[in-house]
C-alpha atoms as a PDB file:
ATOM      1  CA  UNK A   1      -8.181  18.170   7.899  1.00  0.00           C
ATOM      2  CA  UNK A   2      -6.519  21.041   7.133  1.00  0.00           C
ATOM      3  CA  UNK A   3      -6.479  23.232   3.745  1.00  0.00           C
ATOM      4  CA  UNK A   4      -2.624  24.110   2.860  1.00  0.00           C
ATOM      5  CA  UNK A   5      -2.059  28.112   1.817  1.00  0.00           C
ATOM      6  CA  UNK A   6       0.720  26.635  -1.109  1.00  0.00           C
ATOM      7  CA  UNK A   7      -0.351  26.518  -4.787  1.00  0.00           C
ATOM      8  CA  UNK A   8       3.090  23.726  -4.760  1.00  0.00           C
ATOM      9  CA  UNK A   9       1.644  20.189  -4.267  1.00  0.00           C
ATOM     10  CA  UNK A  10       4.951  19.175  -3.014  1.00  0.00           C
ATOM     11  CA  UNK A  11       5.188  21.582  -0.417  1.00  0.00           C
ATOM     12  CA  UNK A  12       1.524  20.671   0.883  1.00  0.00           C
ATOM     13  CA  UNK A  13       2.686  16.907   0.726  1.00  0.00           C
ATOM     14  CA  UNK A  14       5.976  17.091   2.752  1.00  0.00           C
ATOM     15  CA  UNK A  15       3.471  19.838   5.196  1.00  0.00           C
ATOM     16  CA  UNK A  16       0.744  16.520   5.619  1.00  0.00           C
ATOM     17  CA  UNK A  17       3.185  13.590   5.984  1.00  0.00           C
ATOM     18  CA  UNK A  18       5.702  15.838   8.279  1.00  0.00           C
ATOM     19  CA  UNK A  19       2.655  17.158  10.647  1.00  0.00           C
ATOM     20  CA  UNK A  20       0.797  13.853  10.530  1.00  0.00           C
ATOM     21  CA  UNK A  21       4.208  11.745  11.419  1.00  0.00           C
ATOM     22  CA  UNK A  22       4.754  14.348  14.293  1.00  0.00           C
ATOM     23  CA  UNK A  23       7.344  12.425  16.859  1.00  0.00           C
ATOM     24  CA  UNK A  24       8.569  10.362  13.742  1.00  0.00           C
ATOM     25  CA  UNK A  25      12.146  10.355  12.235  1.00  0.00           C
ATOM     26  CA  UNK A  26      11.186  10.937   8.491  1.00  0.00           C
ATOM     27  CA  UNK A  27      14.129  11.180   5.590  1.00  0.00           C
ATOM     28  CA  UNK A  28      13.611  11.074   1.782  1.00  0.00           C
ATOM     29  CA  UNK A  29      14.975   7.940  -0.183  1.00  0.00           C
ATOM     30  CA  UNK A  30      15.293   7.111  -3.539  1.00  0.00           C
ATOM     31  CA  UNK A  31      15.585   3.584  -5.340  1.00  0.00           C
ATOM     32  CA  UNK A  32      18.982   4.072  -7.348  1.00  0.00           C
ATOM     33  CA  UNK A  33      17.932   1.576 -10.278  1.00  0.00           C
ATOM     34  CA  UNK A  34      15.492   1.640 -13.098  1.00  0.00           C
ATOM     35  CA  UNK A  35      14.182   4.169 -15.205  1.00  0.00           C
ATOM     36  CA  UNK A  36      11.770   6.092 -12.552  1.00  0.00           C
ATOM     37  CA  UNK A  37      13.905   9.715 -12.989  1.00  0.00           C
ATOM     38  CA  UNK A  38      12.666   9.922 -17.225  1.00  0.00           C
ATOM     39  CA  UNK A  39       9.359   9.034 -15.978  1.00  0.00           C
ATOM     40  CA  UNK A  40       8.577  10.902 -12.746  1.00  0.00           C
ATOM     41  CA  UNK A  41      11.828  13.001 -12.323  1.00  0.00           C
ATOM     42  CA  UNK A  42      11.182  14.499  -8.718  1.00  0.00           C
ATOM     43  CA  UNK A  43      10.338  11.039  -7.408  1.00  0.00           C
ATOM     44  CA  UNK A  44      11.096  10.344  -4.240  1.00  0.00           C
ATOM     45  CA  UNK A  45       9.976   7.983  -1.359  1.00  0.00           C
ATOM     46  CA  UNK A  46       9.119   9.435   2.610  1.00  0.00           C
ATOM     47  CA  UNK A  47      10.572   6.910   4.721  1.00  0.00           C
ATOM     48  CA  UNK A  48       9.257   7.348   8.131  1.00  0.00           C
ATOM     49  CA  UNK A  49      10.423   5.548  11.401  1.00  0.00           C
ATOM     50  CA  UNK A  50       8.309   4.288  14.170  1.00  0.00           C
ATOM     51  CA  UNK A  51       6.483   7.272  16.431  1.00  0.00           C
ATOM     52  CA  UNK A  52       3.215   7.598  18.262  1.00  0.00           C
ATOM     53  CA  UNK A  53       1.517   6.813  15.386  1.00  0.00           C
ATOM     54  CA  UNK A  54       2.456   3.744  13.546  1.00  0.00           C
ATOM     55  CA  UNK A  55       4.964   1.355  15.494  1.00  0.00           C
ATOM     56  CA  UNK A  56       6.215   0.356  12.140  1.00  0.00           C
ATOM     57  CA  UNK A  57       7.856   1.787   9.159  1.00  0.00           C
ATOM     58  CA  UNK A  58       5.702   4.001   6.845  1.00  0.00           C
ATOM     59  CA  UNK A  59       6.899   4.520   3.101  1.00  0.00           C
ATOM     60  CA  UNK A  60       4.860   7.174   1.199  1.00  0.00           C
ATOM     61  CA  UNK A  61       5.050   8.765  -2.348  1.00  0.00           C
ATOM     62  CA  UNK A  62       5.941  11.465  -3.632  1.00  0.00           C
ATOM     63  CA  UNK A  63       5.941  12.918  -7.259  1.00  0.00           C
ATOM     64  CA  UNK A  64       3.184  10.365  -8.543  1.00  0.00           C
ATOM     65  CA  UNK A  65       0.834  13.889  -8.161  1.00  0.00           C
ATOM     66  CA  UNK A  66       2.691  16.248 -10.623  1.00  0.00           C
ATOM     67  CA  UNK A  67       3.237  12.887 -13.034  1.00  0.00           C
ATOM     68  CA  UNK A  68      -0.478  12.286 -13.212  1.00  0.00           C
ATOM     69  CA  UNK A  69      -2.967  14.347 -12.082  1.00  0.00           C
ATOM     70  CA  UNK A  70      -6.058  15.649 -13.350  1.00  0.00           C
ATOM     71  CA  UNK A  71      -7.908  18.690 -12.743  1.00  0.00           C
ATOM     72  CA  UNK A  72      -6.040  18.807  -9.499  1.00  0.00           C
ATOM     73  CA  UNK A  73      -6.854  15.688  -8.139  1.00  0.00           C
ATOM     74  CA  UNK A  74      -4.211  12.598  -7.756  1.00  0.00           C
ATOM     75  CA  UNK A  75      -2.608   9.907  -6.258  1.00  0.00           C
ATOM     76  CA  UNK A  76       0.214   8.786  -3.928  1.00  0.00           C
ATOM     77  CA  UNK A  77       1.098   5.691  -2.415  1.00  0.00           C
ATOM     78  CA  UNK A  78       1.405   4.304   1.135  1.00  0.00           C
ATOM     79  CA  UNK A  79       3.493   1.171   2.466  1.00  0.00           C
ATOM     80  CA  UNK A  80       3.693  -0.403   5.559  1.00  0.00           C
ATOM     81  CA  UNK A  81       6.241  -2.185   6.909  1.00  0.00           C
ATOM     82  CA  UNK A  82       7.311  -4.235   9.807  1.00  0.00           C
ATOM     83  CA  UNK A  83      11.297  -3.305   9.627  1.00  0.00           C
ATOM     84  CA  UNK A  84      13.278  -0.903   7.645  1.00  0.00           C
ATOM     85  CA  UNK A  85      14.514  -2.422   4.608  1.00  0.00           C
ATOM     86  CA  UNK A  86      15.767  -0.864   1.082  1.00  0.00           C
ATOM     87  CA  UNK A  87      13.484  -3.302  -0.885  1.00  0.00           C
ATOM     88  CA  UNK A  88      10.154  -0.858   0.352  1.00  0.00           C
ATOM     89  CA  UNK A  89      11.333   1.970  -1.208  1.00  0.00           C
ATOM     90  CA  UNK A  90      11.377  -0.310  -4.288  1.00  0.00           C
ATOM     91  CA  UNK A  91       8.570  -1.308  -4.105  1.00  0.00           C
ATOM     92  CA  UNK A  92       6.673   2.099  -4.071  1.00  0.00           C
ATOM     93  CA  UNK A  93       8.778   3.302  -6.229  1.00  0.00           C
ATOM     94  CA  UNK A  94       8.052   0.143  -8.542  1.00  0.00           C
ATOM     95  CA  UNK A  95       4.163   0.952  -8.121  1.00  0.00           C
ATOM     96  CA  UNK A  96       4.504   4.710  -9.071  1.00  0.00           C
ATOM     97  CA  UNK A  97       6.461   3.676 -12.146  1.00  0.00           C
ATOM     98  CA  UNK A  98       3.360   1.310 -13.054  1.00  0.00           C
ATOM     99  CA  UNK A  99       1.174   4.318 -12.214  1.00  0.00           C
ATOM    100  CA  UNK A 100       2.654   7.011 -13.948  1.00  0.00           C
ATOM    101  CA  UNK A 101       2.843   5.357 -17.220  1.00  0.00           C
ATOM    102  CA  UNK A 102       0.171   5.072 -19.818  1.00  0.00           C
ATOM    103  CA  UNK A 103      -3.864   6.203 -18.443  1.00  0.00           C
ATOM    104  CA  UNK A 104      -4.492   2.435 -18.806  1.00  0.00           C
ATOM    105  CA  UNK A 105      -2.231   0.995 -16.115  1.00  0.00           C
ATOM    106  CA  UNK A 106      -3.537   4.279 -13.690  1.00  0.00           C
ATOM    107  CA  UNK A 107      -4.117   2.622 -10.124  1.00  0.00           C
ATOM    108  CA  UNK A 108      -6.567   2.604  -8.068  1.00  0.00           C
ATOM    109  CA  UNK A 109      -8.630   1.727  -5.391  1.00  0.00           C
ATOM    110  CA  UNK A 110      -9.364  -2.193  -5.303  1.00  0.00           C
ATOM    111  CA  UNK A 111      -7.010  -2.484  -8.610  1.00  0.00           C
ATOM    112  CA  UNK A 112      -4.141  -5.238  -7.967  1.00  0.00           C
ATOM    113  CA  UNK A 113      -0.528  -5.291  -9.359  1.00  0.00           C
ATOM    114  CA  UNK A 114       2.037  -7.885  -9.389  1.00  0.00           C
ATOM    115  CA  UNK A 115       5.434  -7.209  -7.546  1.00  0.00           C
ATOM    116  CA  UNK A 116       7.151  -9.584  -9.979  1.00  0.00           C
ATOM    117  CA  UNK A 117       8.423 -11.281  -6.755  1.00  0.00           C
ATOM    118  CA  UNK A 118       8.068 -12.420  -3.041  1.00  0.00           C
ATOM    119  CA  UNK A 119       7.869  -8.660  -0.926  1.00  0.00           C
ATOM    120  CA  UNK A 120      10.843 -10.258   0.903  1.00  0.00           C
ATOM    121  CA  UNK A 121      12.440 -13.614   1.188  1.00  0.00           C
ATOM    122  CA  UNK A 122      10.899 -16.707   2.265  1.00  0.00           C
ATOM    123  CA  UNK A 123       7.046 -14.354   1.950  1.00  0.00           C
ATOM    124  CA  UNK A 124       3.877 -15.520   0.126  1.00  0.00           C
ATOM    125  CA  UNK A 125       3.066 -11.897  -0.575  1.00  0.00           C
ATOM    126  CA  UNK A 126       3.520 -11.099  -4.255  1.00  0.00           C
ATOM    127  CA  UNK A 127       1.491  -8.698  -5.468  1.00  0.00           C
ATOM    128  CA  UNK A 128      -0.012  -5.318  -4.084  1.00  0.00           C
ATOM    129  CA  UNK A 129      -3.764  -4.061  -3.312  1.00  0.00           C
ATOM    130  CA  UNK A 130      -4.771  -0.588  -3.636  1.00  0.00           C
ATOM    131  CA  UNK A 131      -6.822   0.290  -0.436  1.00  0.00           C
ATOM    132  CA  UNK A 132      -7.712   2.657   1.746  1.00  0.00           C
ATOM    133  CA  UNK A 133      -4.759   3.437   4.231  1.00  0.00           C
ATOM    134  CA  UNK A 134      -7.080   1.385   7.496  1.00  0.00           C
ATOM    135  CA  UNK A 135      -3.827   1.298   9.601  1.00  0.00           C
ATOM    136  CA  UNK A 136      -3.626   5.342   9.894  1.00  0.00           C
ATOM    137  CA  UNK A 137      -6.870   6.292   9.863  1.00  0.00           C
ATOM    138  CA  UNK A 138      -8.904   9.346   7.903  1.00  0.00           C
ATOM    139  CA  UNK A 139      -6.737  11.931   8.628  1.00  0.00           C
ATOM    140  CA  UNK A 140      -4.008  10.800   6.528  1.00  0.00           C
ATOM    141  CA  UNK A 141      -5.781   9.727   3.105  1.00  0.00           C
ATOM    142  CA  UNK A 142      -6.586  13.497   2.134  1.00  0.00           C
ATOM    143  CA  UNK A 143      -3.627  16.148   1.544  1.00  0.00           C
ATOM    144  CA  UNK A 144      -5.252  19.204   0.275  1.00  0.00           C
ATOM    145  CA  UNK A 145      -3.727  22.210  -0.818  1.00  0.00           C
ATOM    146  CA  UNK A 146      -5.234  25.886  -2.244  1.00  0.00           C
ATOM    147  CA  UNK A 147      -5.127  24.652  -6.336  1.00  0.00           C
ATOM    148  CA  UNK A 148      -6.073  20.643  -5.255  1.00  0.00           C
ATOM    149  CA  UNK A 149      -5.255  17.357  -3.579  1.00  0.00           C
ATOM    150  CA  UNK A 150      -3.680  14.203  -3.480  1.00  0.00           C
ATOM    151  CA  UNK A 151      -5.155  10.946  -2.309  1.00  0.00           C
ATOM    152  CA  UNK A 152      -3.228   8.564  -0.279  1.00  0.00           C
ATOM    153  CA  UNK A 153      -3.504   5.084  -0.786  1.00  0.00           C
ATOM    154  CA  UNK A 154      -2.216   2.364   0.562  1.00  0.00           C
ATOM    155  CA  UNK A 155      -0.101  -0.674  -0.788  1.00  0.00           C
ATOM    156  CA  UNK A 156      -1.059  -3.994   0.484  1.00  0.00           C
ATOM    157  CA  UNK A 157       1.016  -7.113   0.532  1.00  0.00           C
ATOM    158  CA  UNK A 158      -1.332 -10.057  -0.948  1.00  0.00           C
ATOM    159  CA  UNK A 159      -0.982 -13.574  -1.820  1.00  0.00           C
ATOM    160  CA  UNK A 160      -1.920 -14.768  -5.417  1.00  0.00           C
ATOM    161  CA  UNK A 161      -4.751 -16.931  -3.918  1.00  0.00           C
ATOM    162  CA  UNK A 162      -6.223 -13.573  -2.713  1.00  0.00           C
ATOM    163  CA  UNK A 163      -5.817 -11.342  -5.738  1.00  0.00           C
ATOM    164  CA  UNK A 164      -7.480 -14.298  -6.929  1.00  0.00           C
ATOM    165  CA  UNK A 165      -9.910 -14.352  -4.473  1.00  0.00           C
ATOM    166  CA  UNK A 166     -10.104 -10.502  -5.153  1.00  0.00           C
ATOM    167  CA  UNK A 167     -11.107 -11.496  -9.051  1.00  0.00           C
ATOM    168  CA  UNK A 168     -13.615 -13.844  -8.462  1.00  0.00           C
ATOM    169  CA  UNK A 169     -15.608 -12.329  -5.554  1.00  0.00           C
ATOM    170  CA  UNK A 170     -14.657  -8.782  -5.302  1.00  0.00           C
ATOM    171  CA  UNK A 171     -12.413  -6.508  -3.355  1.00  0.00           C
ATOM    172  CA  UNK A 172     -15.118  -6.126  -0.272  1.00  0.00           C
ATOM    173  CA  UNK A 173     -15.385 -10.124   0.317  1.00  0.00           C
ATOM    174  CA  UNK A 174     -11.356  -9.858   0.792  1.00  0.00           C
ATOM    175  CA  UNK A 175     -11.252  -6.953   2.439  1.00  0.00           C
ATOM    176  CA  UNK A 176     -13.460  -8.470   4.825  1.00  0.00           C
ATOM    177  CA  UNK A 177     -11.733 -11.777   4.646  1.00  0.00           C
ATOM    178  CA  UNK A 178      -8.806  -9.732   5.555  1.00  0.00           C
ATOM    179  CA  UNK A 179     -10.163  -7.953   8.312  1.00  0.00           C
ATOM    180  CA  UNK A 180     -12.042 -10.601   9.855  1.00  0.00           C
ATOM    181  CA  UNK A 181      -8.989 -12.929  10.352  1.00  0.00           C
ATOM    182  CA  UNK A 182      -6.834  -9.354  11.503  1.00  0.00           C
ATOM    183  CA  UNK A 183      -4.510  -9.760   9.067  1.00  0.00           C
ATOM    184  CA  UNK A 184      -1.053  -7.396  10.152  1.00  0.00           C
ATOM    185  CA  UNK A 185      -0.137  -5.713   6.069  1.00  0.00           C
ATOM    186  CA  UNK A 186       2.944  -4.901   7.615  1.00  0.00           C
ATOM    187  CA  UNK A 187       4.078  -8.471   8.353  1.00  0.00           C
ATOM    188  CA  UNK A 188       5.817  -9.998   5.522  1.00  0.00           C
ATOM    189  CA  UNK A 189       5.309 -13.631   6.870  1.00  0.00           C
ATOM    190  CA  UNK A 190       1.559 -13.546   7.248  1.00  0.00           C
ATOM    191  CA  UNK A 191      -0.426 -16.399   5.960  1.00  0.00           C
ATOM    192  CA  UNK A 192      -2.828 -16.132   3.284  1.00  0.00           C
ATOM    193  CA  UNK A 193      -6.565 -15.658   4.100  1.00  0.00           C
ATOM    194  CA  UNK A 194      -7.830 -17.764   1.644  1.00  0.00           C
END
């Protein structure tokens, strides 16, 4: 994985999603509502088509590193998505609102949030796990520039029965449990695993 020659973490960001997504239409969005701009004022959410490397729609961070880092070292967030729809770029941008507010609601991996509401109509999914991005491989999870790096993470759609599940028996039985019955993240209409 490559080292970026930029001391500007959003420079080496936009250089790792842009080179990684190579083939893929990839814009900037922003969720118009809410108070995100006083609390992360450069926020902004990669929306990136379908492309030789994801068939779906990726949604990625960006601004959750300058809002939060420490010693050079933070987060960013990953979504994956079956369809292009507005209500993913909320949803990121709802996440890096949670995360870039006090130290105590800081996310992380295995750490579960609550959308507040189905991810889309008619879905069991309502709240998010913090994982490792499985769907894109290594490559993507590091972006690391001269003065630090950002970890991606990704976002996934989970029922209440397995955040849950998650509680009770820990984030590698559902990860697992989620692997084991190849569960597709990026489906809004996928059953519950437990």
């Amino acid at each position: 994985m490559p080292v970026y020659e930029t001391t500007d973490p959003g420079h080496a960001l936009d250089q790792h999603v842009r080179s990684f997504f190579a083939g893929h239409a990839v814009t900037h969005e922003r969720w118009p509502r809410g108070p995100m701009r006083q609390r992360v004022p450069d926020f902004f959410v990669y929306q990136i088509g379908p492309g030789p490397r994801w068939a779906g729609w990726t949604y990625i961070s960006s601004g959750c590193w300058r809002a939060t880092q420490e010693d050079g070292y933070g987060l960013e967030f990953v979504l994956s998505a079956d369809e292009k729809d507005a209500c993913h770029v909320e949803i990121v941008t709802m996440a890096a609102y949670y995360h870039g507010g006090p130290v105590s609601d800081r996310l992380d991996l295995g750490h579960t949030v609550p959308i507040g509401q189905p991810w889309r109509a008619g879905s069991e999914l309502d709240h998010l796990l913090v994982s490792l991005p499985y769907a894109y491989g290594h490559d993507l999870e590091i972006a690391e520039w001269t003065t630090g790096h950002a970890r991606l993470l990704a976002l996934m759609p989970i029922t209440t029965a397995e955040r849950n599940f998650k509680v009770e028996h820990g984030v590698e039985a559902l990860e697992q449990r989620l692997e084991d019955q190849e569960a597709d993240f990026s489906n809004p209409g996928r059953e519950s695993v437990v």
